[in-house]
N, C-alpha and C. Protein backbone atom coordinates (compact mmCIF):
# COMPACT_ATOMS: atom_id res chain seq x y z
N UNK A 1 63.64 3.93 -5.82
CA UNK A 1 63.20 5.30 -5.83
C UNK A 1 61.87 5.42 -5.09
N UNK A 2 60.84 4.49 -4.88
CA UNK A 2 59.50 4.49 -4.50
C UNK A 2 60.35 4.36 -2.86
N UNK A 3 61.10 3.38 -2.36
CA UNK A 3 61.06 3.69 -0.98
C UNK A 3 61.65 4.96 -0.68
N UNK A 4 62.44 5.62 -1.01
CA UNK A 4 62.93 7.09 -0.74
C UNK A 4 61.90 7.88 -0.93
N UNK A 5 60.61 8.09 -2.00
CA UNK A 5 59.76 8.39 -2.00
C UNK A 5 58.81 8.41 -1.05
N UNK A 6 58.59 7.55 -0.32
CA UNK A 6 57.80 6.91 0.61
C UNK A 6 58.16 7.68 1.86
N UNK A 7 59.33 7.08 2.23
CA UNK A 7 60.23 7.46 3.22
C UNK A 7 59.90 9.34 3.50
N UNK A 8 60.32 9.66 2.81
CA UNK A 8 60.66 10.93 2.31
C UNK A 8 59.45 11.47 2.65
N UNK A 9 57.79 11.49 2.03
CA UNK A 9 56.90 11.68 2.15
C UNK A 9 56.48 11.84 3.83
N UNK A 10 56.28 10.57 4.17
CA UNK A 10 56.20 10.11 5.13
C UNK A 10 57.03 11.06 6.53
N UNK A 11 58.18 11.40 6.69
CA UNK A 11 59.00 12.10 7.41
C UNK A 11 57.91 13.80 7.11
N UNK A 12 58.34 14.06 6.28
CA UNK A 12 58.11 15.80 5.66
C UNK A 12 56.64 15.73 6.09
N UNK A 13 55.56 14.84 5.34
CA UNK A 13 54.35 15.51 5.59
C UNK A 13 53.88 14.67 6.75
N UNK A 14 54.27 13.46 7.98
CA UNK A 14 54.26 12.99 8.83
C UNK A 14 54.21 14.01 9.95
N UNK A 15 55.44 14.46 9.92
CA UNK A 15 56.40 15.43 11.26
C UNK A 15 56.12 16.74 9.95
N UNK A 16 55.49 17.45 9.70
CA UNK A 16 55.74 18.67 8.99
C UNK A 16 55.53 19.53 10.07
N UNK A 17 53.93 19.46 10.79
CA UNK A 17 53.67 20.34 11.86
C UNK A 17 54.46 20.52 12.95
N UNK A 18 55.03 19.05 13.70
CA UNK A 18 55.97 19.50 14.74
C UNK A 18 57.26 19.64 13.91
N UNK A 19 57.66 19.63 13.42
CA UNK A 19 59.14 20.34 12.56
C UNK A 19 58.57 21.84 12.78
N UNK A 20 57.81 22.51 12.30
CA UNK A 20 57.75 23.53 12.02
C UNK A 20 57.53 24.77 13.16
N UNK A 21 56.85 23.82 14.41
CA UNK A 21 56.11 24.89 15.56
C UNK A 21 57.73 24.41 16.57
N UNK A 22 58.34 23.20 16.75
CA UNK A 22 59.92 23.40 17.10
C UNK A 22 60.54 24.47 16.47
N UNK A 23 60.92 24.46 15.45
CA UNK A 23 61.44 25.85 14.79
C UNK A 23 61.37 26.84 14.53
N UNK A 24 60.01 27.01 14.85
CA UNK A 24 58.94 28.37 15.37
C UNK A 24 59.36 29.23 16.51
N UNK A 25 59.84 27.81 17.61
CA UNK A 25 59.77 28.31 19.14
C UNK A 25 61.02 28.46 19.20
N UNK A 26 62.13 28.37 18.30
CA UNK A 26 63.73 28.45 18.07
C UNK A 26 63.95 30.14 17.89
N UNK A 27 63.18 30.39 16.18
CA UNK A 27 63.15 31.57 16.02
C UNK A 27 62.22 31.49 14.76
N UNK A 28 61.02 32.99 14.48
CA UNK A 28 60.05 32.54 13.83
C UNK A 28 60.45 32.34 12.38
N UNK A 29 61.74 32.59 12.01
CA UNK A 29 62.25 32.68 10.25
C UNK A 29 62.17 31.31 10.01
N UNK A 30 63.08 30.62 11.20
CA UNK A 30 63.21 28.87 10.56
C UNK A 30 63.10 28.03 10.10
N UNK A 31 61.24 28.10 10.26
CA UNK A 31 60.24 27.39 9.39
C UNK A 31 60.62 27.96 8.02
N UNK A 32 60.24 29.37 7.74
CA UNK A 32 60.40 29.64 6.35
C UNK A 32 61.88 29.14 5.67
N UNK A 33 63.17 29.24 6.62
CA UNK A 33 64.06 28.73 5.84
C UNK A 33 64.01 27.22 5.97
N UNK A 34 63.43 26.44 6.20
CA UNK A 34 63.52 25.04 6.44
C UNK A 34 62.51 24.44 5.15
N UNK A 35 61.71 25.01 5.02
CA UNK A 35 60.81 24.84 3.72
C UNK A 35 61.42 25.36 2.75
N UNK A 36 62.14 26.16 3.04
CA UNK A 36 62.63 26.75 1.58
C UNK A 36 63.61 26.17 1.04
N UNK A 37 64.50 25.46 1.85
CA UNK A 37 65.35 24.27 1.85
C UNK A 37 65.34 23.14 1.36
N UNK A 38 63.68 22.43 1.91
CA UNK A 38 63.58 21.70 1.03
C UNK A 38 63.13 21.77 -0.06
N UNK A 39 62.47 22.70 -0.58
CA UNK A 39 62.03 23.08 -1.88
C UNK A 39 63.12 22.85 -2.69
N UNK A 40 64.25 23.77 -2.58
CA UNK A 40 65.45 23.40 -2.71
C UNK A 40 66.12 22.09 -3.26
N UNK A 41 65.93 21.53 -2.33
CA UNK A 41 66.37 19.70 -2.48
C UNK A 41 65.22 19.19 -3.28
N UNK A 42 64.23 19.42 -3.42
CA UNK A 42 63.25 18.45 -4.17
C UNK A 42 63.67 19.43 -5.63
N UNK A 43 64.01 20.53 -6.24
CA UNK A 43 63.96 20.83 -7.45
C UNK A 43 65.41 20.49 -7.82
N UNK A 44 66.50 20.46 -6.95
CA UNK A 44 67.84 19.58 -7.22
C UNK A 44 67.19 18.27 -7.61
N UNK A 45 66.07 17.31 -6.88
CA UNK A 45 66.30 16.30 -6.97
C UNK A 45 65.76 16.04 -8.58
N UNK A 46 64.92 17.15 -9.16
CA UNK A 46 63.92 16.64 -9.81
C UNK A 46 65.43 17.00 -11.32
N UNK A 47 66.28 17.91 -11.08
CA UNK A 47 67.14 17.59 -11.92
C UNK A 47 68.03 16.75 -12.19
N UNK A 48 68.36 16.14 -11.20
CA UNK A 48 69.71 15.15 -11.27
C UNK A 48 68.36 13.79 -11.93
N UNK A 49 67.34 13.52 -11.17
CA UNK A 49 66.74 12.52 -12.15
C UNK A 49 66.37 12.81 -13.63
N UNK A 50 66.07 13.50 -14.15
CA UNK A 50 65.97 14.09 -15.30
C UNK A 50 67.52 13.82 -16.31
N UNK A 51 68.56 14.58 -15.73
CA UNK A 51 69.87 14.17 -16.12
C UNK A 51 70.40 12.70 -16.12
N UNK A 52 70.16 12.10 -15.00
CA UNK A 52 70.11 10.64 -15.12
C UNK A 52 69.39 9.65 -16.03
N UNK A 53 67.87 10.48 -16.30
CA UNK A 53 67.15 9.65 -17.31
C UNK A 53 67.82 9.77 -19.10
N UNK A 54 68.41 11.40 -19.18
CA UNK A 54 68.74 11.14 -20.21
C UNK A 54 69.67 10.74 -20.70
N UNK A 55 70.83 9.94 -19.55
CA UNK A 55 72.00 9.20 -19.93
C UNK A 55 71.70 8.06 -19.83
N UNK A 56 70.06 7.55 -19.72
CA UNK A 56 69.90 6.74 -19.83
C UNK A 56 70.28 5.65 -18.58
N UNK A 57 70.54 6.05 -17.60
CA UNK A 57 71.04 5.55 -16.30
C UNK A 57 70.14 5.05 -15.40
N UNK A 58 68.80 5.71 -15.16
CA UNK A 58 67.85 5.60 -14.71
C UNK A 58 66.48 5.64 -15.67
N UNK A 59 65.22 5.17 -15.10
CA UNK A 59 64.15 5.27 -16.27
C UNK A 59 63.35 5.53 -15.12
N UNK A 60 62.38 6.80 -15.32
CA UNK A 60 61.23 7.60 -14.71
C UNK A 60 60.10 6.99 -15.04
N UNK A 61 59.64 6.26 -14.63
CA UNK A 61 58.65 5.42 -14.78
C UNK A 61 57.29 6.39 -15.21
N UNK A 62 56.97 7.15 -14.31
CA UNK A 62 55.86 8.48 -14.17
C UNK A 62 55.81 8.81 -15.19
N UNK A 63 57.10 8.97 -15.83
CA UNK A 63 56.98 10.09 -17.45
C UNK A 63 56.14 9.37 -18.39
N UNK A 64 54.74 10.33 -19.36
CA UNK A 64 54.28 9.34 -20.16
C UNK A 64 55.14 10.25 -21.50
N UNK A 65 54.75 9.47 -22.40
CA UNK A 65 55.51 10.07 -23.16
C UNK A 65 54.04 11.03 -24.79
N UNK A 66 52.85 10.28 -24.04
CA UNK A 66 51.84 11.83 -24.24
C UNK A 66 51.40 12.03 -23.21
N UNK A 67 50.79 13.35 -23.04
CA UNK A 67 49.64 14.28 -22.16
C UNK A 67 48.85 13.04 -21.61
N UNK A 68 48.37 13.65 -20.60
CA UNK A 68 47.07 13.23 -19.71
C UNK A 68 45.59 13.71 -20.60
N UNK A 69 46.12 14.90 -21.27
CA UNK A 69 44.93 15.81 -21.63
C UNK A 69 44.90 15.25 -23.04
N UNK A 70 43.95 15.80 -23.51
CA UNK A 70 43.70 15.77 -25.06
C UNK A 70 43.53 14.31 -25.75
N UNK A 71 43.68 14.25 -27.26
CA UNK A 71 43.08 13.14 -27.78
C UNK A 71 43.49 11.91 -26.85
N UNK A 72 42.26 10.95 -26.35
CA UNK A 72 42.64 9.38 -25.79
C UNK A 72 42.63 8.27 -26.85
N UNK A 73 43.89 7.82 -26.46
CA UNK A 73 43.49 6.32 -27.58
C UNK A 73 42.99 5.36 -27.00
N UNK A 74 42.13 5.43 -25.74
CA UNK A 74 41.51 4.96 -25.42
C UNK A 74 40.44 4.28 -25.82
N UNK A 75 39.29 3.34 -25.73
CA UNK A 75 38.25 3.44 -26.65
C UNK A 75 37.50 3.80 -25.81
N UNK A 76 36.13 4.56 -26.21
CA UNK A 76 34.92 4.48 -25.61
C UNK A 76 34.22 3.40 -24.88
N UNK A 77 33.21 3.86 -23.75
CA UNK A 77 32.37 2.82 -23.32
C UNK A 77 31.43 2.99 -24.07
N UNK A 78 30.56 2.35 -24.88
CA UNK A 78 29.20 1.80 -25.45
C UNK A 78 28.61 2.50 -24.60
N UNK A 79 27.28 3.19 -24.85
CA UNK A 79 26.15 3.83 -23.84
C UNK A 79 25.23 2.51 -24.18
N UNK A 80 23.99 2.47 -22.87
CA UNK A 80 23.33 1.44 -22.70
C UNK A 80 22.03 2.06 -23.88
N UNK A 81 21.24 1.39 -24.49
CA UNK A 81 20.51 1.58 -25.27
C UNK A 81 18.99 2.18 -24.26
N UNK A 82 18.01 3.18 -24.43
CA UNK A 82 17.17 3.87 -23.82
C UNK A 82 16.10 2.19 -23.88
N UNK A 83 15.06 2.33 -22.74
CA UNK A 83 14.12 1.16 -22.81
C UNK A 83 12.99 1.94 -23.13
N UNK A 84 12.24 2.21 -24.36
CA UNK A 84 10.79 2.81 -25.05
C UNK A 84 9.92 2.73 -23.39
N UNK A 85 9.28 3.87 -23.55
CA UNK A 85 8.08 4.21 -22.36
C UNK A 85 6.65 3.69 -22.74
């Protein structure tokens, strides 16, 4: 999944500008339907992995299973103690 990721990345935001000013000079909608396309394919994609994870077929590594935000069970760093003036 990371090389399709990669791959994938790489192509789209690599070649995004000349994809877009070619398809510009085609006709000016193109771009908008060509982005909108892939938008498209990336929210298909983000379901079929989702569906796959919950048959258990695949495992989403990314997913945590708490927040980023809120309580850390992290521990604290120690602050350094002040040196008297």
């Amino acid at each position: 999944m990371a090389l399709s990721y990669n791959i994938g990345v790489s192509f789209l935001g690599g070649f995004a500008a000349a994809i877009s000013q070619a398809l510009y000079q085609l006709n000016s909608l193109f771009p908008g339907i060509y982005w909108t396309c892939t938008g498209i394919v990336t929210v298909v994609t983000i379901f079929v992995a989702l569906s796959l994870s919950d048959r258990d077929w695949v495992k989403l590594t990314h997913r945590r299973s708490e927040p980023y935000f809120g309580k850390s069970t992290m521990p604290t760093m120690p602050t350094m103690p002040t040196m008297p003036t």
